[in-house]
N, C-alpha and C. Protein backbone atom coordinates (compact mmCIF):
# COMPACT_ATOMS: atom_id res chain seq x y z
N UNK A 1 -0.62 -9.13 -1.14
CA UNK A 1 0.33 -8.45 -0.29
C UNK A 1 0.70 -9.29 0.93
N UNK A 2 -0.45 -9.78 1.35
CA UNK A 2 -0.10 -10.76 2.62
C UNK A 2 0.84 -11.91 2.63
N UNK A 3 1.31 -12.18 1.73
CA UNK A 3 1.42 -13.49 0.97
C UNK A 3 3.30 -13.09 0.93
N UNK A 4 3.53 -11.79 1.12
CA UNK A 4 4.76 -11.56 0.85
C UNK A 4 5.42 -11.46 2.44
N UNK A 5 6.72 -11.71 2.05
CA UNK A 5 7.53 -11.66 3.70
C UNK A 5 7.69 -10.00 3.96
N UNK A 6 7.55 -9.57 4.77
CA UNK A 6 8.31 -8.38 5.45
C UNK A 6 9.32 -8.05 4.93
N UNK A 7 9.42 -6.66 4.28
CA UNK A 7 10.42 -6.45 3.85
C UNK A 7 10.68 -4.94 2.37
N UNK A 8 11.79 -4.93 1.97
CA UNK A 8 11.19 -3.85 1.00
C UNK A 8 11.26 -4.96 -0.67
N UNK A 9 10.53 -3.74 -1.34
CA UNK A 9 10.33 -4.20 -2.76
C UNK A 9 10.24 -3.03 -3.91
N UNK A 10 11.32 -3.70 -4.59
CA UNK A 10 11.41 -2.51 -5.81
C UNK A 10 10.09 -2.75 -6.73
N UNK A 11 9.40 -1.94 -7.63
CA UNK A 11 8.94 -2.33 -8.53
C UNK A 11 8.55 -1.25 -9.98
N UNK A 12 8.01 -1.87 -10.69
CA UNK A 12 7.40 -0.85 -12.04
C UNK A 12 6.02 -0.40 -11.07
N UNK A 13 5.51 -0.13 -12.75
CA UNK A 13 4.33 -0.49 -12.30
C UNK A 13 3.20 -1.40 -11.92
N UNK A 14 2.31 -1.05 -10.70
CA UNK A 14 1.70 -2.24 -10.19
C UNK A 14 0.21 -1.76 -9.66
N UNK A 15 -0.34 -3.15 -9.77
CA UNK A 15 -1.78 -2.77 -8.87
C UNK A 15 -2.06 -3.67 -7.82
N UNK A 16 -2.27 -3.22 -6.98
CA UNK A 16 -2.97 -3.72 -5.61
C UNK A 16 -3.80 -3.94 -5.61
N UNK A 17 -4.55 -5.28 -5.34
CA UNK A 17 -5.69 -5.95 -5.83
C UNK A 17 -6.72 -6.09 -4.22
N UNK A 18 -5.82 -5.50 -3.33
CA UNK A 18 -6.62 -5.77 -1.35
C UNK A 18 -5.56 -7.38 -0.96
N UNK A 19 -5.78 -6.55 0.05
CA UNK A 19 -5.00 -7.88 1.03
C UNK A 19 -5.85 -6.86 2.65
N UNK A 20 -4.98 -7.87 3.63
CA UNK A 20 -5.49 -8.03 4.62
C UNK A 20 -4.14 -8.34 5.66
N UNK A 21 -3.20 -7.48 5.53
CA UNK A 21 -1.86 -7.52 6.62
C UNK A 21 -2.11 -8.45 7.90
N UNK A 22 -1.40 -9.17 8.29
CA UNK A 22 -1.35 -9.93 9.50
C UNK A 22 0.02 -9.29 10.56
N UNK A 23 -0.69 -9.69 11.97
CA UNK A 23 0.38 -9.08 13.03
C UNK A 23 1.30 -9.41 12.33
N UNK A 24 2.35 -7.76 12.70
CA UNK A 24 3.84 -7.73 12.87
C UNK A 24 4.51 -7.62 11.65
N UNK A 25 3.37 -8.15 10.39
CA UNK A 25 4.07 -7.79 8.84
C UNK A 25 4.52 -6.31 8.61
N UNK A 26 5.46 -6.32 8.10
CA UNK A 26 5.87 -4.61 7.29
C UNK A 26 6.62 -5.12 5.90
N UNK A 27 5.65 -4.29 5.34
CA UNK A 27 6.00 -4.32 3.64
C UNK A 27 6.16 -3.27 3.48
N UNK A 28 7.41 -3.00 2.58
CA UNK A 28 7.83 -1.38 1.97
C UNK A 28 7.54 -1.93 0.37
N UNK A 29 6.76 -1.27 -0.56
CA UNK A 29 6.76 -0.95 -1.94
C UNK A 29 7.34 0.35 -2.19
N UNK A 30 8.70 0.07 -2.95
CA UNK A 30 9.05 1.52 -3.83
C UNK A 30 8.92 1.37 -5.33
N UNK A 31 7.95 2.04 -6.25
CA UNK A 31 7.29 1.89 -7.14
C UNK A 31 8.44 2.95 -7.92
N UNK A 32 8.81 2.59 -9.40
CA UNK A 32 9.55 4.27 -10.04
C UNK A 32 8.32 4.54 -11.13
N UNK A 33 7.20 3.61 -10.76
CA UNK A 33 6.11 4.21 -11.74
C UNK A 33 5.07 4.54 -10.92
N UNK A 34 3.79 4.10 -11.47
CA UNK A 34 2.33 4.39 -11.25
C UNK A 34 2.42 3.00 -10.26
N UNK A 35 1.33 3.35 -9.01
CA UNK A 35 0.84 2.10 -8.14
C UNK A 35 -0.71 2.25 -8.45
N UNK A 36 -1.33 1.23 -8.79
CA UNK A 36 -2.50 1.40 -8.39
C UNK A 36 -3.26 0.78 -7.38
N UNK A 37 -4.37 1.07 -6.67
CA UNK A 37 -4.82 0.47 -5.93
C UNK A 37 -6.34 0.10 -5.97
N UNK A 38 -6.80 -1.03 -6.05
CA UNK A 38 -8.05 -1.39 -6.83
C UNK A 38 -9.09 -2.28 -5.54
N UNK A 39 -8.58 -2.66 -4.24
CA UNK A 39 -8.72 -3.19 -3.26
C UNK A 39 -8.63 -2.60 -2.16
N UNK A 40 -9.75 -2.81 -0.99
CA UNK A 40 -9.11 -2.34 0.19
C UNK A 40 -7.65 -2.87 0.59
N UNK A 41 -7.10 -1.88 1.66
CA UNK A 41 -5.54 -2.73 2.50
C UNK A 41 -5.84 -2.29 3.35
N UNK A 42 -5.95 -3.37 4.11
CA UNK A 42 -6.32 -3.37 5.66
C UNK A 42 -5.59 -4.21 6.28
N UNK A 43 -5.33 -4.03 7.87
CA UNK A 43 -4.85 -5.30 8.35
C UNK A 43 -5.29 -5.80 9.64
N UNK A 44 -4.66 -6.59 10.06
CA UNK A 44 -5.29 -7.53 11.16
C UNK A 44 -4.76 -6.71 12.20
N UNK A 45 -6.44 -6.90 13.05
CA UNK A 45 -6.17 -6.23 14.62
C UNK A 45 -5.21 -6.39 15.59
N UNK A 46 -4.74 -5.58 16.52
CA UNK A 46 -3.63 -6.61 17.27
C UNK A 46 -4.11 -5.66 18.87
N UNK A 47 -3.45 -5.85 19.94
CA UNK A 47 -3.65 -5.51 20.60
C UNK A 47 -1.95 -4.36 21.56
N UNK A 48 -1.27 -4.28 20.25
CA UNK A 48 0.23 -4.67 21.37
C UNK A 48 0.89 -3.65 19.81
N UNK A 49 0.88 -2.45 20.01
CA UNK A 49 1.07 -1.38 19.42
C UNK A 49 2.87 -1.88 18.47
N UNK A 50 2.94 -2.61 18.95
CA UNK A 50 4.75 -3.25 18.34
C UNK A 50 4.31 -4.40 17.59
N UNK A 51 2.88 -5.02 17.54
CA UNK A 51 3.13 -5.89 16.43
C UNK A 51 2.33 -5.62 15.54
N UNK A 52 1.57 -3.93 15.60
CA UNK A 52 0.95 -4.08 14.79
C UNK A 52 1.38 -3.39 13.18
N UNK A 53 0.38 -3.95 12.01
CA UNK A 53 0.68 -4.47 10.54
C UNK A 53 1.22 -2.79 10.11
N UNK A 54 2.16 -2.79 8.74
CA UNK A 54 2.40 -1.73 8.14
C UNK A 54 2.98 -1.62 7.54
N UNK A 55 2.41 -0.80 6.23
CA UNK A 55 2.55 -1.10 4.74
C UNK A 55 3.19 0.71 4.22
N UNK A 56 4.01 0.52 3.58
CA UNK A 56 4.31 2.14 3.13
C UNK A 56 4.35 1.64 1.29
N UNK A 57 4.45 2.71 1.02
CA UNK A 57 3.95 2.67 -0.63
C UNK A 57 4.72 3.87 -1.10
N UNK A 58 5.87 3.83 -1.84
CA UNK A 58 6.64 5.12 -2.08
C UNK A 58 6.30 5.06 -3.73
N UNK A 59 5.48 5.59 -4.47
CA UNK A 59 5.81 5.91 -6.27
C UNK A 59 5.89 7.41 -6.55
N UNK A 60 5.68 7.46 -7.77
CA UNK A 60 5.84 8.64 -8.46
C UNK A 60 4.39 9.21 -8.35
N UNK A 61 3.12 8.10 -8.68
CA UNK A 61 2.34 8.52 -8.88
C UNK A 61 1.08 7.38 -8.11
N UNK A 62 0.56 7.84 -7.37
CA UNK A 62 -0.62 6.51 -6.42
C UNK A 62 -2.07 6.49 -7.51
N UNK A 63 -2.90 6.18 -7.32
CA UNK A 63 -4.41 6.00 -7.73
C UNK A 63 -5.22 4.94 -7.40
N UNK A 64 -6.06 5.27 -6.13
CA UNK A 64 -6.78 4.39 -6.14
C UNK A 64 -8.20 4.83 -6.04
N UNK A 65 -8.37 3.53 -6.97
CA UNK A 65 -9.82 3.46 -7.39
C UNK A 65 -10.90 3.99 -6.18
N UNK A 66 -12.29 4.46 -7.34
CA UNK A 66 -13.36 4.73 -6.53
C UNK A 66 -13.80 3.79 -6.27
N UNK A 67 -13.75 2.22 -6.05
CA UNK A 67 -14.76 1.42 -5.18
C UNK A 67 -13.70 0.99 -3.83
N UNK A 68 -12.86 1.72 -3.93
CA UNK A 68 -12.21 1.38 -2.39
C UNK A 68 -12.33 2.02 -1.46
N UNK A 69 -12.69 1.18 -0.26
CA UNK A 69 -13.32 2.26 1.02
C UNK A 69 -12.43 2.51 1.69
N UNK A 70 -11.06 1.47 1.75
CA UNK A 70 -10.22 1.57 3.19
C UNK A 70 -8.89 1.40 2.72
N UNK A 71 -7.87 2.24 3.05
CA UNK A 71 -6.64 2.28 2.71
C UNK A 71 -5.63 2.39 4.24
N UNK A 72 -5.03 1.45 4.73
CA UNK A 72 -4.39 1.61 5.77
C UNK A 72 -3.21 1.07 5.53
N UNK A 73 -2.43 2.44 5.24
CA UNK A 73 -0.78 2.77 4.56
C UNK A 73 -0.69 4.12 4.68
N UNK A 74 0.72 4.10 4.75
CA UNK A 74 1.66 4.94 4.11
C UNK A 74 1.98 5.48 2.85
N UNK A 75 0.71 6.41 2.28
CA UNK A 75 1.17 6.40 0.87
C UNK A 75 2.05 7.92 0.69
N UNK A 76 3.09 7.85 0.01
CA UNK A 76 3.73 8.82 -0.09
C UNK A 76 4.71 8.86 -1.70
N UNK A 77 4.44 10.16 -2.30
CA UNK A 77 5.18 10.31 -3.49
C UNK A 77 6.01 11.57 -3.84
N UNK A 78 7.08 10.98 -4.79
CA UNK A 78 7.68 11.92 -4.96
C UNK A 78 7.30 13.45 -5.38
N UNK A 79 8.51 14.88 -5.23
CA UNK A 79 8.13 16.14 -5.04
C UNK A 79 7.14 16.20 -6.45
N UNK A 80 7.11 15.69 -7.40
CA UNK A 80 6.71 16.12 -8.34
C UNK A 80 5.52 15.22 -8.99
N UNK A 81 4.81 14.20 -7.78
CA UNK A 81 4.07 13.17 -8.02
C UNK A 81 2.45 13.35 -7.21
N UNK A 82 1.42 12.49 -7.44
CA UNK A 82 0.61 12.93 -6.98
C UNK A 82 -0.21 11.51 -6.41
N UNK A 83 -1.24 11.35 -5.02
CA UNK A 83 -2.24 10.13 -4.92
C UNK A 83 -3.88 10.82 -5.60
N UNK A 84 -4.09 10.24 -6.13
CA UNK A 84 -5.53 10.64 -7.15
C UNK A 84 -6.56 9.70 -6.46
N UNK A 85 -7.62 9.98 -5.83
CA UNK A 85 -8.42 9.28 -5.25
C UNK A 85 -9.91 8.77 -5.94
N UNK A 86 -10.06 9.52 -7.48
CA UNK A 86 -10.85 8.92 -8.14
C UNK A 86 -11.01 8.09 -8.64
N UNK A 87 -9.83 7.38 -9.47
CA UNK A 87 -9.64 6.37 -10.96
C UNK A 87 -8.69 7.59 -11.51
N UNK A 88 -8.40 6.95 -12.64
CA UNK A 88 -8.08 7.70 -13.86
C UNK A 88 -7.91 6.68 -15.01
């Protein structure tokens, strides 16, 4: 995730493997499938409320895995979609 510029991104389906946001990044994912999430997302500390990191995550359907401790996003899905916090 870090690795990508600021900005939005269409996609299928996908999995999030953890990253680690750096000041001032904003990544938008709009998913029309399943996202998964298999990694923490976290990001880098900042001190200065305007540069700090942020990630939104729009699908149909979220899931992230049970060995992830830390999720710092925006996850949000459509009226008829759901985030599942076990696996599946």
């Amino acid at each position: 995730m870090n690795s990508l510029a600021s900005g939005e991104y269409n996609a299928g389906n996908v999995t999030l493997t953890g990253s680690k946001l750096s000041v001032g990044k904003s990544i938008v994912i709009k998913s029309s499938g399943v996202v998964r999430i298999s990694g923490d997302l976290l990001y880098t500390d900042t001190n200065d409320v305007r540069q700090l990191p942020q990630l939104i995550i729009y699908a149909k359907n979220i899931i992230i895995e049970p060995s992830v401790g830390e999720v710092n996003a925006w996850l949000i899905t459509q009226k008829d979609g759901y985030v599942m916090h076990c696996g599946a």
